[in-house]
Protein backbone atom coordinates (compact mmCIF):
# COMPACT_ATOMS: atom_id res chain seq x y z
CA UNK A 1 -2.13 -16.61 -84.56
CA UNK A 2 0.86 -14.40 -83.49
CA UNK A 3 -1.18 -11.50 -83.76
CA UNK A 4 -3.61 -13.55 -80.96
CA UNK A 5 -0.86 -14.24 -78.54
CA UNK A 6 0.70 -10.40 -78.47
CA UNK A 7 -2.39 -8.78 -77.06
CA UNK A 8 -2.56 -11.86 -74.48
CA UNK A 9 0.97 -11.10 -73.10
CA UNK A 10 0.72 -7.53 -71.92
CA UNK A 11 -2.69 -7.71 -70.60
CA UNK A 12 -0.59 -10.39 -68.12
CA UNK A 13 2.22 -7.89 -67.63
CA UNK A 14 -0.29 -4.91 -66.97
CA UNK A 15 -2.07 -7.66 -64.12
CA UNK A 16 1.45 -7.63 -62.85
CA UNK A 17 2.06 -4.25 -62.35
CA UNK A 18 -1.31 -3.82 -60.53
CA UNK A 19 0.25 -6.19 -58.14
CA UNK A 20 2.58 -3.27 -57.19
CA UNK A 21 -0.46 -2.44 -54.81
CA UNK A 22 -0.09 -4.62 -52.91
CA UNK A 23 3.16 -2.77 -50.91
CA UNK A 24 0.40 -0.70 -48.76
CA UNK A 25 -0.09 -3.17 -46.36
CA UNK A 26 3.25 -3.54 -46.03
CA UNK A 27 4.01 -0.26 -44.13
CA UNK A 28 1.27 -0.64 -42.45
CA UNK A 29 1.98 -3.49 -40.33
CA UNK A 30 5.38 -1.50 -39.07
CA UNK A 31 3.54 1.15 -37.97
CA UNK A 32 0.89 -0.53 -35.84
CA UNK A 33 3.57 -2.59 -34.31
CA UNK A 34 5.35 0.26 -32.57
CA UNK A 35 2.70 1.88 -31.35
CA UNK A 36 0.83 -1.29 -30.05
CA UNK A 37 3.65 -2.51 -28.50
CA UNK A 38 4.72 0.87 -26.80
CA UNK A 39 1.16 1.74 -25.67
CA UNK A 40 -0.07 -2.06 -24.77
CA UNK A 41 2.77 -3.95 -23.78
CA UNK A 42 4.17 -1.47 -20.97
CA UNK A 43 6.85 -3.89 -19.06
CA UNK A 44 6.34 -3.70 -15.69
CA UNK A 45 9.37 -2.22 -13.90
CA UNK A 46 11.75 -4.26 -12.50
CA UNK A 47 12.95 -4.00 -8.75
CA UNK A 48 15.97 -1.62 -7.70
CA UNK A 49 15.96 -0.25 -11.62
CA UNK A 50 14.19 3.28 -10.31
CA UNK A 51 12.40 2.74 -13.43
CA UNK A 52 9.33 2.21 -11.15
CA UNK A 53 9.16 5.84 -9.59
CA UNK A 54 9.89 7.73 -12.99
CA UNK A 55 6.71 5.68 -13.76
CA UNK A 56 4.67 6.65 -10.84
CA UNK A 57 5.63 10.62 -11.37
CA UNK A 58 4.70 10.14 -15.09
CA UNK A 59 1.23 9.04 -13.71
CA UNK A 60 0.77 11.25 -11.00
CA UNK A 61 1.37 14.20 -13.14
CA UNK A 62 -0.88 12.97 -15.81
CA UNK A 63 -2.94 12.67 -12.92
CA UNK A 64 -2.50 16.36 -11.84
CA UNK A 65 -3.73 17.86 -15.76
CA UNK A 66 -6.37 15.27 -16.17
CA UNK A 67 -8.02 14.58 -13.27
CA UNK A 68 -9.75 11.50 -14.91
CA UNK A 69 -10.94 8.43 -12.64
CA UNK A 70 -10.01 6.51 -15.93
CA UNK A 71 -6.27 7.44 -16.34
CA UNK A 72 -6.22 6.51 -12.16
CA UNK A 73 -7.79 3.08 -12.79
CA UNK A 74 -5.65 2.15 -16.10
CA UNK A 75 -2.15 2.89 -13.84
CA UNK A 76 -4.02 1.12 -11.18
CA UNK A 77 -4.43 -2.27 -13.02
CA UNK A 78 -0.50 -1.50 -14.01
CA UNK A 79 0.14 -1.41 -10.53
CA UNK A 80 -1.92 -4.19 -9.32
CA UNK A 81 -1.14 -7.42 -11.11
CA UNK A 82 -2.16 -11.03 -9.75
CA UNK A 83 1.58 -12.31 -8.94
CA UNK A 84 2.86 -11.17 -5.75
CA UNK A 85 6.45 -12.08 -6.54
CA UNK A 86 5.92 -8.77 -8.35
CA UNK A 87 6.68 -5.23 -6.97
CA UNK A 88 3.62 -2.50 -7.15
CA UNK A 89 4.05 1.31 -6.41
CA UNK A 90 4.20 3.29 -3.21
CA UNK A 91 2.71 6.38 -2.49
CA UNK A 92 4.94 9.47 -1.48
CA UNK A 93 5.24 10.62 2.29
CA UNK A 94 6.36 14.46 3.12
CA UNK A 95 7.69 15.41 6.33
CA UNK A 96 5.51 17.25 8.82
CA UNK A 97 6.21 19.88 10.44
CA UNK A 98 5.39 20.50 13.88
CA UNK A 99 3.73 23.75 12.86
CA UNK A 100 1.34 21.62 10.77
CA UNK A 101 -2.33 20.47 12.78
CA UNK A 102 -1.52 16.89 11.18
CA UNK A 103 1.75 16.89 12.99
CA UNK A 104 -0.19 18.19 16.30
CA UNK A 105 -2.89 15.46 15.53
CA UNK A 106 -0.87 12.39 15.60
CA UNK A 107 1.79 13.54 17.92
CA UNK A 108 -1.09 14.04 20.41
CA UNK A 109 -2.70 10.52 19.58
CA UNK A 110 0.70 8.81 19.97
CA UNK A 111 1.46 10.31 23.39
CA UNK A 112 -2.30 9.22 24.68
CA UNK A 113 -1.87 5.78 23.25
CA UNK A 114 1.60 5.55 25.22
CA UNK A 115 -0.13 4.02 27.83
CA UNK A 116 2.47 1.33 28.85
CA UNK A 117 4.22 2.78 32.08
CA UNK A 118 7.96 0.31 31.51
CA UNK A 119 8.81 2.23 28.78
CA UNK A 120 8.45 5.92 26.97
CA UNK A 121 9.11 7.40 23.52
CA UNK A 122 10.53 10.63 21.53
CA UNK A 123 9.34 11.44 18.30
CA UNK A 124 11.84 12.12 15.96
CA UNK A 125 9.87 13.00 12.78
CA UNK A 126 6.38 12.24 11.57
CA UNK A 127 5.49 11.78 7.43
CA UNK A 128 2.22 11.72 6.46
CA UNK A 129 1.07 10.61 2.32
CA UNK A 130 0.47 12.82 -0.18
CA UNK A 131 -3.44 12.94 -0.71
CA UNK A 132 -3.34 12.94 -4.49
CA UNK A 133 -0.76 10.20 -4.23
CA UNK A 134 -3.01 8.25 -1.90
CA UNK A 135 -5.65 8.46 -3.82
CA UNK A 136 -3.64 6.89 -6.70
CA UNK A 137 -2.43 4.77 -5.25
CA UNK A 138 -4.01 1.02 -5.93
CA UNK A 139 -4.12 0.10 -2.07
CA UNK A 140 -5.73 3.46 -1.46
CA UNK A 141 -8.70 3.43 -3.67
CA UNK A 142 -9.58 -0.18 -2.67
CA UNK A 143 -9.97 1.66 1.02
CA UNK A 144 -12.02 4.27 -0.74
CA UNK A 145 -13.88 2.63 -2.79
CA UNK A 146 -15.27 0.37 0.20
CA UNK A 147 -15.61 3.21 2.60
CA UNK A 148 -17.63 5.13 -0.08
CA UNK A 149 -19.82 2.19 -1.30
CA UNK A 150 -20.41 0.72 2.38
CA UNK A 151 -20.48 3.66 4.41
CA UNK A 152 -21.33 6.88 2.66
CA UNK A 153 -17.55 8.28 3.29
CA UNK A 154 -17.88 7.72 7.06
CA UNK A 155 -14.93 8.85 8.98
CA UNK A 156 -12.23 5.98 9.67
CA UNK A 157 -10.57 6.60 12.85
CA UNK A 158 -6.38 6.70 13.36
CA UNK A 159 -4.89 3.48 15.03
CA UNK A 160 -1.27 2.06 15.14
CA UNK A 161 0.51 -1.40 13.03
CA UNK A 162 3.73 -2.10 14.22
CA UNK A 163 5.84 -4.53 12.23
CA UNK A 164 9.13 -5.67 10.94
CA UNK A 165 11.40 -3.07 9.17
CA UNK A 166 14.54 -4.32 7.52
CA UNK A 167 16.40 -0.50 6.07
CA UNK A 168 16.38 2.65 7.49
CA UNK A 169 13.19 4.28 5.86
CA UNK A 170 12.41 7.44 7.18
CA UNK A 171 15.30 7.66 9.33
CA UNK A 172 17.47 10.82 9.80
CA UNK A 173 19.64 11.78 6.74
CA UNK A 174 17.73 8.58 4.68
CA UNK A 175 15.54 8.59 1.83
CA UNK A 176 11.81 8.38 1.83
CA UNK A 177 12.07 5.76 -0.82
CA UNK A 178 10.61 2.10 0.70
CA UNK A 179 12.92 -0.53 0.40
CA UNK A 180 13.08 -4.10 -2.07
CA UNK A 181 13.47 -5.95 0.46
CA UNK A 182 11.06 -9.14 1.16
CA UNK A 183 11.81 -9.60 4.28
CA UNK A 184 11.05 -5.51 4.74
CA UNK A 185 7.39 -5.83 6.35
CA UNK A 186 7.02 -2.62 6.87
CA UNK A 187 7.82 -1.45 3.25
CA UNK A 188 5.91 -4.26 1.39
CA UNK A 189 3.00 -2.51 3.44
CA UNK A 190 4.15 0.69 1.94
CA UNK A 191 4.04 -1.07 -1.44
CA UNK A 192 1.37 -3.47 -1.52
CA UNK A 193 -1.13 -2.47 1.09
CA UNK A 194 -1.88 -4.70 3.99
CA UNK A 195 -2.46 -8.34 2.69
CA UNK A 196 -4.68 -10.75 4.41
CA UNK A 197 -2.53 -14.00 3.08
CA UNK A 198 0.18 -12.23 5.32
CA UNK A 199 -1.50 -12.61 8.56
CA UNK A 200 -0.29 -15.08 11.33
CA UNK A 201 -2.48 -18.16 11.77
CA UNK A 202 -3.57 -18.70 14.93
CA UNK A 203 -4.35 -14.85 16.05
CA UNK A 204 -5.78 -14.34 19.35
CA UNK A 205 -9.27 -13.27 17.66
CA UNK A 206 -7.99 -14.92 14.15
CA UNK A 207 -6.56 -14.24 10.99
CA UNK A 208 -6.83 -10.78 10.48
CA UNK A 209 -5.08 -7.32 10.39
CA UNK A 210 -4.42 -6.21 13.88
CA UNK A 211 -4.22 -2.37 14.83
CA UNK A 212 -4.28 -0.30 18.42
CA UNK A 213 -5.49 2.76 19.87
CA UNK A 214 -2.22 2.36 22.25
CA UNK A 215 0.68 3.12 20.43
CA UNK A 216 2.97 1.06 23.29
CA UNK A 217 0.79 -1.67 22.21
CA UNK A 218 1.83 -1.23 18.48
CA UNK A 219 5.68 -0.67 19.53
CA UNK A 220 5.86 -4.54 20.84
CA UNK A 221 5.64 -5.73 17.61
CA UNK A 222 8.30 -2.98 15.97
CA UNK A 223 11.40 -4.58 14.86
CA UNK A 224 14.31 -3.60 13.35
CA UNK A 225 16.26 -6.49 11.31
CA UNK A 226 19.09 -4.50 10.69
CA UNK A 227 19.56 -3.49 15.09
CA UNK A 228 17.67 -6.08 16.30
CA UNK A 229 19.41 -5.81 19.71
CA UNK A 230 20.15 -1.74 19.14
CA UNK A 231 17.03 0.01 21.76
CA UNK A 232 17.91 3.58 21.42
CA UNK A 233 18.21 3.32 17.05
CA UNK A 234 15.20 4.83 15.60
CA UNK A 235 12.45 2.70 15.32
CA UNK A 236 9.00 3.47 13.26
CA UNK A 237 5.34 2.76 13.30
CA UNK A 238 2.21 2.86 10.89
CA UNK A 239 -0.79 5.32 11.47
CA UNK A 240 -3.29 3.62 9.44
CA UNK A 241 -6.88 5.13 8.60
CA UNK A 242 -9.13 1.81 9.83
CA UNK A 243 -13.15 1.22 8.92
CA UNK A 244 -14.02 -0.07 12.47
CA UNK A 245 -17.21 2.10 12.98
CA UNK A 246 -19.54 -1.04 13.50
CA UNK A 247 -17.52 -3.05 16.08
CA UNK A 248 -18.21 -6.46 17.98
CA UNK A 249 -17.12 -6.17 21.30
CA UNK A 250 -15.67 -9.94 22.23
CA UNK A 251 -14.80 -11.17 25.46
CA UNK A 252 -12.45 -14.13 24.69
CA UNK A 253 -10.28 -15.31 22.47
CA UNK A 254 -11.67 -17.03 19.02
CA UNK A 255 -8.28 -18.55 17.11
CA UNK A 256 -10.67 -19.35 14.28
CA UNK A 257 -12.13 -16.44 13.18
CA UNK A 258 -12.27 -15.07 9.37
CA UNK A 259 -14.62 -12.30 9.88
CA UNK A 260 -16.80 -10.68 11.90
CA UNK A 261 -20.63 -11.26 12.86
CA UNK A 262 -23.13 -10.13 10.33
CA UNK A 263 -24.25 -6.51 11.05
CA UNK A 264 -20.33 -5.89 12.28
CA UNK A 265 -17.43 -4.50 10.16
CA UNK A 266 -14.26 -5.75 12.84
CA UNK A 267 -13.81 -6.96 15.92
CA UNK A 268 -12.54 -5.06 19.45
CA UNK A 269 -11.46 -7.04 21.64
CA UNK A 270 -12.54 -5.88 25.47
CA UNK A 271 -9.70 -5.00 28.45
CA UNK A 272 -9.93 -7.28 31.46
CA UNK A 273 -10.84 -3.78 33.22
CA UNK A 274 -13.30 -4.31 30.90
CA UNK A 275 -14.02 -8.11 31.65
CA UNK A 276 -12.22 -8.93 28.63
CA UNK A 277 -9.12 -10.92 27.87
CA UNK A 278 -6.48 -8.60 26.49
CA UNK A 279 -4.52 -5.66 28.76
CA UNK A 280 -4.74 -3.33 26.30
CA UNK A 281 -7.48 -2.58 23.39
CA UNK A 282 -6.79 -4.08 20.31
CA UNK A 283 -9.01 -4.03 16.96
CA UNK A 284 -9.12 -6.66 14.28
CA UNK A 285 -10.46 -6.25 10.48
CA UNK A 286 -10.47 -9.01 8.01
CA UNK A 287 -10.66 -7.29 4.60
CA UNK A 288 -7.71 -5.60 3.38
CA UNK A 289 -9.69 -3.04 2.24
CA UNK A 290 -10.52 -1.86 5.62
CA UNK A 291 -7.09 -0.45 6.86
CA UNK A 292 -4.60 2.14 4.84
CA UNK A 293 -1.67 3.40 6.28
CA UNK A 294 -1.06 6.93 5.40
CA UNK A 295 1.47 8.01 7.73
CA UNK A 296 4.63 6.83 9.46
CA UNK A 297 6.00 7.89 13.49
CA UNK A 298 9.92 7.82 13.71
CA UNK A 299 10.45 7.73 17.13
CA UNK A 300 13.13 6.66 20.16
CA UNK A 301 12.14 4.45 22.94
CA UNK A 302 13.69 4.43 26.49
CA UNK A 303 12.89 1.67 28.84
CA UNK A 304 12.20 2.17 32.82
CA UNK A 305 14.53 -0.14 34.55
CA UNK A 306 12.82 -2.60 36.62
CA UNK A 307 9.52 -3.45 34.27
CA UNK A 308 8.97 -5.98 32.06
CA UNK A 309 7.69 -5.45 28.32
CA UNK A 310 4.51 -6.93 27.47
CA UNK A 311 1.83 -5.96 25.07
């Protein structure tokens, strides 16, 4: 009987030491964990930590070896979440110089769209996008992607957005780095791309994004939070690239509107020369897809004594 129960003991100790096995899976679960949760769980940076534009150069020079639609549309959805308290990335704007045609080109479209006669303007500096940058960017391949799929790459034509600006963006001796400021109009453009939930209820032709041939037109609507009473500080205005190819001429006003007719891709709304309602020519587009801005006027306005401002 004892000689029974000593070969039944070590076959139980020799089970046991099979168990020391089982330790594999052990490591293995610390080193999935790292790399899941550097690869996957990518915080999204926070505002004012400049963690955001280390993050954007990462992925624009990934950008520049790759070349891969893919890598643009993962840092897209990075860039692009649901909640707008959140902050998303701006494309980089250069300086133009007046030797450049782009320079030539919108300097020349801003002084024909300076059509008010009260008032006239200086540029100070023009900065256009970065094509790569804008083509990264999340706002800018929305714009692509619907002139490409709806048009066949048609050309979108230049018009002006003048808004609120609350720094000193693009100023003389300042950064071209958009501010985090909410109340910053101009930069949360810069950031976010135009948004639709932004626009003022009860437009003359609706809730939509509103942009101008005249650039005078545009400049009623510039404001400065920080000199709100200062007229000769620099002020600044969007060019924006705007799908209006297909317009529908209208006559009157139409507070309702969300979009335009079928066959139509925004609305114009007609000069009383024209036997329309407004004094000066005004286009409307109600996707935010439609309209881009890619570059930015710094300019200086002087007012002609004895004229009243009115858009």
């Amino acid at each position: 009987m004892v000689k029974s129960k000593s070969p039944k003991t070590p076959p139980k100790k020799k089970a046991t030491t099979p168990a020391a096995s089982t330790p594999p899976p052990i490591p293995t679960p610390m080193v999935t964990t790292p790399s899941t949760s550097t690869s996957t769980s990518t915080p999204l940076p926070t505002p004012g930590s400049g963690s955001e534009l280390d993050y954007w150069r990462f992925a624009r020079e990934n950008y520049y070896k790759t070349e891969d639609e893919d890598l643009v549309d993962e840092y897209a959805v990075h860039s692009t979440p649901d909640t707008s308290g959140l902050w998303e990335y701006a494309p980089e704007f250069v300086p133009l110089t007046r030797f450049d045609p782009r320079f030539n080109e919108i300097a020349n479209a801003f002084h024909e769209g300076w059509i008010h006669p009260h008032k006239r303007a200086d540029i100070i500096a023009i900065y256009h996008v970065m094509e790569d940058a804008f083509r990264m960017w999340h706002h800018g391949q929305k714009f692509n992607r619907y002139l490409k799929s709806a048009y066949g790459w048609s050309k979108p034509k230049m018009k002006f957005h003048g808004t609120t600006r609350a720094c000193t963006f693009g100023n003389p001796g300042s950064p071209l780095e958009p501010c985090w400021n909410e109340a910053c109009h101009f930069c949360c453009i810069l950031y976010r791309g135009f948004r639709l939930e932004n626009a003022k209820f009860g437009g003359m032709f609706g809730q939509g994004i509103y942009s101008s041939d005249a650039s005078s037109k545009a400049d009623h609507y510039v404001k400065n939070l920080l000199w709100p009473l200062a007229i000769s500080a620099p002020r600044a205005i969007l060019v924006c690239r705007v799908v209006c190819d297909k317009p529908q001429r209208i006559v009157g006003p139409d507070y309702r509107r969300r979009e335009p007719d079928a066959g139509f891709n925004c609305v114009e709304a007609l000069t009383k020369k024209e036997g329309g309602s407004v004094k000066y020519p005004e286009t409307v587009v109600y996707r935010e897809d439609a309209i881009a801005p890619v570059a930015i006027v710094i300019y200086e306005k002087q007012y002609i004594k004895g004229v009243k401002d009115s858009p």
